[in-house]
C-alpha atoms as a PDB file:
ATOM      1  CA  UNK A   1      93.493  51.528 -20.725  1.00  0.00           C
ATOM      2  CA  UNK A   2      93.971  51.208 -16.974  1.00  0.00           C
ATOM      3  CA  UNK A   3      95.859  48.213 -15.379  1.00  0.00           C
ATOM      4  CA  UNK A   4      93.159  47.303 -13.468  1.00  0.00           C
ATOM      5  CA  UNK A   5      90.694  46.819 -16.313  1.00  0.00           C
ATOM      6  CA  UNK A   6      93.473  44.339 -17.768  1.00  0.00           C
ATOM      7  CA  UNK A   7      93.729  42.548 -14.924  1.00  0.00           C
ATOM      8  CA  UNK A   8      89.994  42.336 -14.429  1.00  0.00           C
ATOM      9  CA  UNK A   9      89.914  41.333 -18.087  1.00  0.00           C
ATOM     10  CA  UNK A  10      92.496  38.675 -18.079  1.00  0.00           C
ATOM     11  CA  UNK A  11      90.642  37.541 -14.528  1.00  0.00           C
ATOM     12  CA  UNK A  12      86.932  36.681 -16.649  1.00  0.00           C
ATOM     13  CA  UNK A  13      88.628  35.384 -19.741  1.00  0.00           C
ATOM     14  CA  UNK A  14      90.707  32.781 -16.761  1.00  0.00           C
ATOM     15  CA  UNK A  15      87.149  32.465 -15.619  1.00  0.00           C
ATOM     16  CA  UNK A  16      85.540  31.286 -18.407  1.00  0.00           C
ATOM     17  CA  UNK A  17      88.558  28.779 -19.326  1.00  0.00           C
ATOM     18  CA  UNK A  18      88.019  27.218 -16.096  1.00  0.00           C
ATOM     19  CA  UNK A  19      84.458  26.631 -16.592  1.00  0.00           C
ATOM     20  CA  UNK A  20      84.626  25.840 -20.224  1.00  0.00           C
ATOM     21  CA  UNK A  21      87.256  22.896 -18.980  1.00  0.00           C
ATOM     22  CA  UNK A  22      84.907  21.704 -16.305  1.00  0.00           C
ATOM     23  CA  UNK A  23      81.746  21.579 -18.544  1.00  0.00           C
ATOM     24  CA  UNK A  24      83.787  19.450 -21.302  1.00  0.00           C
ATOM     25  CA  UNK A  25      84.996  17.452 -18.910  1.00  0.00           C
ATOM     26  CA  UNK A  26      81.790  16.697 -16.958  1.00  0.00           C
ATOM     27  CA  UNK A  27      79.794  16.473 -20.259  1.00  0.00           C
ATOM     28  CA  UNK A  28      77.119  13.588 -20.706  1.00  0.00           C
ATOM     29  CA  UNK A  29      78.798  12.798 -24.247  1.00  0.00           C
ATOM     30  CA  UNK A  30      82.224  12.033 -22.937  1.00  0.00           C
ATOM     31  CA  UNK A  31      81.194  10.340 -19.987  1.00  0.00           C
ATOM     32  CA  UNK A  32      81.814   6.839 -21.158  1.00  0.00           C
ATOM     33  CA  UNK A  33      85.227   7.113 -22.938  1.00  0.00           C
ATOM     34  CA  UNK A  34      86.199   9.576 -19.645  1.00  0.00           C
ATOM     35  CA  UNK A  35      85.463   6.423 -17.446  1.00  0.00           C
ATOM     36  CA  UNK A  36      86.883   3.418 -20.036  1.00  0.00           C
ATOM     37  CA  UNK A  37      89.732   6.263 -20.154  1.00  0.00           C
ATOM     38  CA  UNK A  38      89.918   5.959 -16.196  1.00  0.00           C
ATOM     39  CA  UNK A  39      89.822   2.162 -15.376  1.00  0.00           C
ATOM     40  CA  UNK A  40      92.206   1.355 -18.079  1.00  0.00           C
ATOM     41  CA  UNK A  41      94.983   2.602 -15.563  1.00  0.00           C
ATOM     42  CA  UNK A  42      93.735   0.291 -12.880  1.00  0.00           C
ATOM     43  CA  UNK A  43      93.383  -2.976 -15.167  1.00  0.00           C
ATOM     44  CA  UNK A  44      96.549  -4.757 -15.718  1.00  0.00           C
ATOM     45  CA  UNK A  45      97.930  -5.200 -19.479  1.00  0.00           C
ATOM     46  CA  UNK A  46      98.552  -8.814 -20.682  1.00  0.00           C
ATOM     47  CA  UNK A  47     100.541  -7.882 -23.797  1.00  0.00           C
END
């Protein structure tokens, strides 16, 4: 096995974690909790 065909290896399988990420985070399902999720940092806390 050639270094190269690691490296190309290793480069897709990086790839495809990337994009896997991005679709679960952009996903219709999670959309709501994501945002909730998001303005709970801006809204103050009166406990």
């Amino acid at each position: 096995m050639d270094i190269n065909l690691i490296r190309g290896l290793v480069t897709v399988a990086a790839l495809a974690a990337f994009l896997g990420i991005v679709w679960w985070a952009y996903s219709p399902a999670r959309k709501k909790r994501l945002e909730d999720a998001g303005r709970s940092v801006l809204e103050e806390n009166d406990q």
